[in-house]
Every structure is written in C-alpha cells, then in structure tokens.
N, C-alpha and C. Protein backbone atom coordinates (compact mmCIF):
# COMPACT_ATOMS: atom_id res chain seq x y z
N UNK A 1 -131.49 -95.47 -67.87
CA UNK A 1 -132.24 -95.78 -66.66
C UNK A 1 -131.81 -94.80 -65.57
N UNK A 2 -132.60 -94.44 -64.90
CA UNK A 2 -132.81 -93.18 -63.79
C UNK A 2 -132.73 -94.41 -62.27
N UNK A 3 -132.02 -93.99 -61.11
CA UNK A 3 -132.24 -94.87 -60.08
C UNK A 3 -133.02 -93.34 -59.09
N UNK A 4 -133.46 -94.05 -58.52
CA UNK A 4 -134.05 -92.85 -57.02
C UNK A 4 -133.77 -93.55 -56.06
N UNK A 5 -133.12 -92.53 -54.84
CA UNK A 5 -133.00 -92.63 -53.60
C UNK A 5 -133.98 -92.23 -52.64
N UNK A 6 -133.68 -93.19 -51.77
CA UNK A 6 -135.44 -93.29 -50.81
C UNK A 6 -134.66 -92.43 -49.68
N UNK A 7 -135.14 -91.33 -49.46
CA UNK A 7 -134.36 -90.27 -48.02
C UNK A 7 -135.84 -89.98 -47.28
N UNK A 8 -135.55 -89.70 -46.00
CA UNK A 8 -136.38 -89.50 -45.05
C UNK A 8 -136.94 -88.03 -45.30
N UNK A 9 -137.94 -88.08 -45.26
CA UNK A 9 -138.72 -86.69 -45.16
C UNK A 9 -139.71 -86.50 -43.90
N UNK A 10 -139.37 -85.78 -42.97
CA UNK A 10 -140.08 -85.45 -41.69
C UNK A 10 -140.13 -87.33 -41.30
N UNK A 11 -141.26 -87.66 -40.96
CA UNK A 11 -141.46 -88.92 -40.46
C UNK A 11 -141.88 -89.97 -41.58
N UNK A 12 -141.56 -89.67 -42.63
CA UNK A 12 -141.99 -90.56 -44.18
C UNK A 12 -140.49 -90.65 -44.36
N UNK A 13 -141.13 -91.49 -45.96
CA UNK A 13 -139.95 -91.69 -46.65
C UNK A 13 -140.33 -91.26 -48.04
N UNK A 14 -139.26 -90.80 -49.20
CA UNK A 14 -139.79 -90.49 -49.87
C UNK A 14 -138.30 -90.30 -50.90
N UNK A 15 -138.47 -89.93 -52.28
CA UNK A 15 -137.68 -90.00 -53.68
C UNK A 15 -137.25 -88.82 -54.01
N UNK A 16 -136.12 -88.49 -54.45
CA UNK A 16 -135.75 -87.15 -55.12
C UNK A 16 -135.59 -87.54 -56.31
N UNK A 17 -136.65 -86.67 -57.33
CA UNK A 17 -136.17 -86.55 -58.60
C UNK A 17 -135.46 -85.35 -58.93
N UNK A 18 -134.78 -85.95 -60.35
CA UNK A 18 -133.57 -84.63 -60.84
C UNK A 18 -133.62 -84.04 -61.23
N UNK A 19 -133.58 -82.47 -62.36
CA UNK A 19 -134.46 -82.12 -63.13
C UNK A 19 -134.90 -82.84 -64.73
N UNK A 20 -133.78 -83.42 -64.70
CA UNK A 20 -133.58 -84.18 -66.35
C UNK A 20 -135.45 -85.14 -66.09
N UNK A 21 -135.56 -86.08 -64.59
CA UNK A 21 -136.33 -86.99 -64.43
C UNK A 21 -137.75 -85.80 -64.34
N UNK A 22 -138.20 -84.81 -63.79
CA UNK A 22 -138.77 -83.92 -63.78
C UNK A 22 -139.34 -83.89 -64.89
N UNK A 23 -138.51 -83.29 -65.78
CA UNK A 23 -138.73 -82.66 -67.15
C UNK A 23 -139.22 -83.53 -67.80
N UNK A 24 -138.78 -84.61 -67.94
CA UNK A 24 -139.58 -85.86 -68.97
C UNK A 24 -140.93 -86.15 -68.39
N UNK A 25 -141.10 -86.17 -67.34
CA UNK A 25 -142.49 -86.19 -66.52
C UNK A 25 -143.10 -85.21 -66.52
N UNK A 26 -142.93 -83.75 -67.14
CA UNK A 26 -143.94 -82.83 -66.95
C UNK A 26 -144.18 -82.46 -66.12
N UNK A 27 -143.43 -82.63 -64.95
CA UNK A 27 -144.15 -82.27 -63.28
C UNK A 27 -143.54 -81.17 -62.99
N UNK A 28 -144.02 -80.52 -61.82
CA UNK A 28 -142.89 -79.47 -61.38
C UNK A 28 -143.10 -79.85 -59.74
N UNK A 29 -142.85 -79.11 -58.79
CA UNK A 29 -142.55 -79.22 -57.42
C UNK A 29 -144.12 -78.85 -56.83
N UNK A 30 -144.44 -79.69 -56.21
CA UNK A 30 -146.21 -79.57 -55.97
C UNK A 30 -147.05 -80.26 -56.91
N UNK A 31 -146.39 -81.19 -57.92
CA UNK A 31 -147.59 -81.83 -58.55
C UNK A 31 -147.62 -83.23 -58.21
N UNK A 32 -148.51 -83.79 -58.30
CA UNK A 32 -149.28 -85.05 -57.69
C UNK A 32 -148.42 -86.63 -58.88
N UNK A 33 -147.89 -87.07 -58.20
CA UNK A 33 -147.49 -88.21 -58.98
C UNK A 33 -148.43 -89.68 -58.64
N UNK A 34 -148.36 -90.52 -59.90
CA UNK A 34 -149.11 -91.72 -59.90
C UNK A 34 -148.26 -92.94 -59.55
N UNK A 35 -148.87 -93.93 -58.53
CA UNK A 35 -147.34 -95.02 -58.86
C UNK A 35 -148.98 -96.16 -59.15
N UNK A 36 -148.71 -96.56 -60.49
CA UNK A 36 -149.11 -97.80 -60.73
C UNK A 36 -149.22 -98.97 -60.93
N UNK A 37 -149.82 -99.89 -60.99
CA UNK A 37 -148.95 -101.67 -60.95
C UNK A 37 -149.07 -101.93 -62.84
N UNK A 38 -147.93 -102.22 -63.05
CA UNK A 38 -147.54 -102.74 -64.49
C UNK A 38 -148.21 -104.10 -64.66
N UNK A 39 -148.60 -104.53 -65.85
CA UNK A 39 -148.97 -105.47 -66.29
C UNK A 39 -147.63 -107.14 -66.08
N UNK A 40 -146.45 -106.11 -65.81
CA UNK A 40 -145.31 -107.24 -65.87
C UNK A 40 -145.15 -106.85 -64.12
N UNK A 41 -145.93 -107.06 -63.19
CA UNK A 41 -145.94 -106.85 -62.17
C UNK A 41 -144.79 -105.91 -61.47
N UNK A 42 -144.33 -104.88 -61.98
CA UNK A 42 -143.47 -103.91 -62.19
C UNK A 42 -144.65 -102.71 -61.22
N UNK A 43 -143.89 -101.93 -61.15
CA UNK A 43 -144.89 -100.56 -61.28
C UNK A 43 -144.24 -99.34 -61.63
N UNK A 44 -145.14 -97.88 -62.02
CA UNK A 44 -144.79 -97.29 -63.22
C UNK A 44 -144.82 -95.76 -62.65
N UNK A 45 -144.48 -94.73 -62.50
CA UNK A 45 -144.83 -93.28 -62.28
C UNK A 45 -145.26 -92.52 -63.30
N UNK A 46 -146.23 -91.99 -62.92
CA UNK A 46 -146.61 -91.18 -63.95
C UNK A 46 -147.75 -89.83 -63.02
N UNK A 47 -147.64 -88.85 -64.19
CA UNK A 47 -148.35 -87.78 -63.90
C UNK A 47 -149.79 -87.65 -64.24
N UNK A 48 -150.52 -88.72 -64.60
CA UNK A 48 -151.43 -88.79 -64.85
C UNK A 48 -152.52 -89.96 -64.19
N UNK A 49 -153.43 -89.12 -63.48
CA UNK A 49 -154.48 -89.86 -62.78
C UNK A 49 -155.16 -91.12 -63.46
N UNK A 50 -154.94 -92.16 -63.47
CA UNK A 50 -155.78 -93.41 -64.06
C UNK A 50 -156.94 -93.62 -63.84
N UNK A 51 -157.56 -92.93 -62.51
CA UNK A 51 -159.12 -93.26 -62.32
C UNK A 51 -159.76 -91.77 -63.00
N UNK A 52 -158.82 -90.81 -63.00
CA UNK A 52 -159.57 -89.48 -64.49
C UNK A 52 -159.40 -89.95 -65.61
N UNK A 53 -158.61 -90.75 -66.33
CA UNK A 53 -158.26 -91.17 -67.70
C UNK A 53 -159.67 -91.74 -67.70
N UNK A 54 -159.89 -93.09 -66.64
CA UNK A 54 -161.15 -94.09 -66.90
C UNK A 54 -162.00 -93.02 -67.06
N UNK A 55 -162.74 -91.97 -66.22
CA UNK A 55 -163.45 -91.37 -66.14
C UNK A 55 -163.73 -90.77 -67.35
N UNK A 56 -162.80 -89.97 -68.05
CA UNK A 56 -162.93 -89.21 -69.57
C UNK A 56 -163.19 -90.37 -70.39
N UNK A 57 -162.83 -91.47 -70.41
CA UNK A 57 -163.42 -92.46 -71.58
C UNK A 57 -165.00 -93.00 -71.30
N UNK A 58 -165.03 -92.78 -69.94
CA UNK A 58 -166.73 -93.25 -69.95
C UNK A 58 -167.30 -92.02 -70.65
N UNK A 59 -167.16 -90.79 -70.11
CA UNK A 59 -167.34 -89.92 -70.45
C UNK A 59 -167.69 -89.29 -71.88
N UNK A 60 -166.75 -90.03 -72.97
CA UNK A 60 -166.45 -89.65 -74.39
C UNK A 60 -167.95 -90.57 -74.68
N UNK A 61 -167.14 -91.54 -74.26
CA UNK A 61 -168.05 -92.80 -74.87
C UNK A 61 -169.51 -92.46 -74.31
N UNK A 62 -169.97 -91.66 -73.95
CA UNK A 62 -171.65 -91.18 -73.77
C UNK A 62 -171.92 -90.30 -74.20
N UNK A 63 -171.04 -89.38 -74.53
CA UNK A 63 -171.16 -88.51 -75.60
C UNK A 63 -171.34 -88.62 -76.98
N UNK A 64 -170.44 -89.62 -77.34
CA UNK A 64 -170.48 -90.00 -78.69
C UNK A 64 -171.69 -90.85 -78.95
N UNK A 65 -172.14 -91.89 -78.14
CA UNK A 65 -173.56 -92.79 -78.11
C UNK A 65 -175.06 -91.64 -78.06
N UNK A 66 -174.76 -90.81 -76.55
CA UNK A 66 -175.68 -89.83 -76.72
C UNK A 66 -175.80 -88.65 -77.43
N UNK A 67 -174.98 -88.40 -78.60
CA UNK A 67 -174.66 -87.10 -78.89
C UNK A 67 -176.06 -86.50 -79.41
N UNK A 68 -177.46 -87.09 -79.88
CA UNK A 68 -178.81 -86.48 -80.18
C UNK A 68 -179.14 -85.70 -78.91
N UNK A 69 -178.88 -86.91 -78.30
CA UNK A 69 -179.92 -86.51 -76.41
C UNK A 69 -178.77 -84.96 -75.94
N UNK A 70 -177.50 -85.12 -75.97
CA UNK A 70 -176.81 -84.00 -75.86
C UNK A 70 -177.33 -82.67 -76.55
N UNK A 71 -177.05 -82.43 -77.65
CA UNK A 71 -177.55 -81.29 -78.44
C UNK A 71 -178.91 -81.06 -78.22
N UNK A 72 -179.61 -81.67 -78.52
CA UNK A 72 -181.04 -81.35 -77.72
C UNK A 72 -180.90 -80.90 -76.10
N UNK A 73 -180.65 -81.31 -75.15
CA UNK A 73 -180.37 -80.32 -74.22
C UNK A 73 -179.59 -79.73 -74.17
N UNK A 74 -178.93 -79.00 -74.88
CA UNK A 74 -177.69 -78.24 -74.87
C UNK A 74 -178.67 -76.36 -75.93
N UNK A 75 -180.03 -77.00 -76.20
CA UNK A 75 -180.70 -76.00 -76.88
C UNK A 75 -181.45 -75.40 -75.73
C-alpha cells in the first residue's frame, strides 16, 4: 500500500506521487488523472477517462450491430 500526502500547491491542495506510484500508473508529469467512486464506496485513481471508456463501448457496439450500413458507406 502507497500513502499520499496532501501539500499545498499555489492556493489548492494537492498529492505527490513517487516514481515507483507513477510507473504503475503509466502517467508521467502533465497527464490527467481519474479519481472515481468504487463500488465499496472507496474511490480509485486511475489514468483512464471513464466517460471515453463508456464512449468506445457505445461506439464498438454500433459498429459491430451496424457493420453492413458501415462498409457500405465506407465505399
């Protein structure tokens, strides 16, 4: 388990991660982090947008339903 410290940044507040916590997250300095609410009313960080995830599955899923109507306009 990783703890983070909440330090002041300009007039916010905000977390330093370490590089070990970095690295497992894929992030580097300038990338956009997620904080989401856990099912065990927890919440979770992650590097990945949840309302783009939803988005690519609507997405698939009309592709795969429309895939005639696709290829036909795709000619």
């Amino acid at each position: 388990m990783h703890s983070l410290k909440i330090t002041t940044v300009g007039a916010s507040a905000g977390v330093i991660l370490n590089k070990e916590v970095m690295a497992h997250l894929k992030v580097r300095k300038g990338d956009t982090l997620y904080l989401t609410e856990a099912p065990d009313g927890g919440y979770r960080l992650t590097p990945y947008d949840p309302d783009f995830a939803r988005q690519m599955a609507l997405a698939e899923d009309i592709m795969h339903d429309d895939r005639e109507v696709l290829r036909a306009l795709a000619r």
